[in-house]
Protein backbone atom coordinates (compact mmCIF):
# COMPACT_ATOMS: atom_id res chain seq x y z
CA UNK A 1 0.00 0.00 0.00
CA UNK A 2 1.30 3.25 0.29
CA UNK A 3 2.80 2.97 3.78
CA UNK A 4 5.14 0.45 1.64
CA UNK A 5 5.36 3.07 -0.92
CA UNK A 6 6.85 6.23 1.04
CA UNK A 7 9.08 3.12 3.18
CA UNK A 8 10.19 1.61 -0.35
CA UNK A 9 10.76 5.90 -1.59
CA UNK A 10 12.65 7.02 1.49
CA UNK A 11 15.13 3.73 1.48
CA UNK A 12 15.97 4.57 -2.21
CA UNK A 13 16.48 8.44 -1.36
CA UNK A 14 18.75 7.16 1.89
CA UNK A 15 20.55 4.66 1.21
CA UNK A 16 20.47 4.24 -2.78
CA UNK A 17 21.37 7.61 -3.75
CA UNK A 18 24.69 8.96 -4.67
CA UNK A 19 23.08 12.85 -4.49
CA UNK A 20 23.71 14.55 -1.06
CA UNK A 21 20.78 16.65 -1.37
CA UNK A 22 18.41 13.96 -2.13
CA UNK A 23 20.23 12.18 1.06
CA UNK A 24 19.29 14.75 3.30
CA UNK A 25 15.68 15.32 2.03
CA UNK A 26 14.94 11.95 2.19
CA UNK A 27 16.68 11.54 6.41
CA UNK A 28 14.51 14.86 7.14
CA UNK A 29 10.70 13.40 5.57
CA UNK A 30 11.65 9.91 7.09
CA UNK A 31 12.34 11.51 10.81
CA UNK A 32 9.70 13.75 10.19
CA UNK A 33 7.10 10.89 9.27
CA UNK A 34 8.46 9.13 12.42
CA UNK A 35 7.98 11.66 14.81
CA UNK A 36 5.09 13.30 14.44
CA UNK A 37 2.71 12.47 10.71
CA UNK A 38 0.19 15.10 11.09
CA UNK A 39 3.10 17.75 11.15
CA UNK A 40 4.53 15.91 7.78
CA UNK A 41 1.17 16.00 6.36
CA UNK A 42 1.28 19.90 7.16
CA UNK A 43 4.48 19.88 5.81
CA UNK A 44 3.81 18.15 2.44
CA UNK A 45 0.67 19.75 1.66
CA UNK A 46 1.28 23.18 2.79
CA UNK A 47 0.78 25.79 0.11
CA UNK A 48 3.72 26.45 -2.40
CA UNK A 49 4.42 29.87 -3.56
CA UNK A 50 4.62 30.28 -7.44
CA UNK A 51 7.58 29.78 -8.77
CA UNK A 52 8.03 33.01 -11.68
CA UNK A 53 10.33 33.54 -14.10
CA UNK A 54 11.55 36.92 -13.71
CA UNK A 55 15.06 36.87 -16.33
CA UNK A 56 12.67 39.11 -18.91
CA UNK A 57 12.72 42.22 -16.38
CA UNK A 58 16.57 42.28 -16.42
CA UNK A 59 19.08 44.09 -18.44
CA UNK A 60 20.07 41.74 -21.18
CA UNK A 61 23.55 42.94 -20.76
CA UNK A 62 23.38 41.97 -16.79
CA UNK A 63 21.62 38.89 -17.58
CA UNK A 64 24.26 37.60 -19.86
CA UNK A 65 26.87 38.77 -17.22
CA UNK A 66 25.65 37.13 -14.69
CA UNK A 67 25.14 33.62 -16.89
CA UNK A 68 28.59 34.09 -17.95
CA UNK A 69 29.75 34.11 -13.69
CA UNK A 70 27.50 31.30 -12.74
CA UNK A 71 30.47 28.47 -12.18
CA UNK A 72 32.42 31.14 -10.02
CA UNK A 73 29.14 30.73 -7.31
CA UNK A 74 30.01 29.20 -3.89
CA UNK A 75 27.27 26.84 -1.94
């Protein structure tokens, strides 16, 4: 069912994946399930806010500047 589902989805994202990111998401939803499910429920269905692309209201110039210094970015 899907109990077996998210269990089967969270072992993947844990212990399967080579991607730190989708490590971490996966060790956060799995404590979170554990803990307390009506706060991961909250969590999962909360509202979103739209996602916009906004590259049309910038300078062209800037815009291609700042494409061009993308690989110089830090985490």
């Amino acid at each position: 069912g899907t109990q077996e589902l998210v269990q089967r989805t969270l072992s993947l994202a844990t212990q399967d994946s080579d991607n730190p990111d989708l490590r971490d998401r996966g060790y956060i939803y799995w404590r979170l399930l554990s803990t307390d499910p009506a706060a991961a429920k909250a969590v999962v269905l909360a509202e979103k806010p739209l996602i916009t692309e906004e590259t049309d209201q910038l300078d062209p110039t800037l815009l291609d500047e700042l494409i061009c210094n993308i690989g110089t970015m830090a985490a």
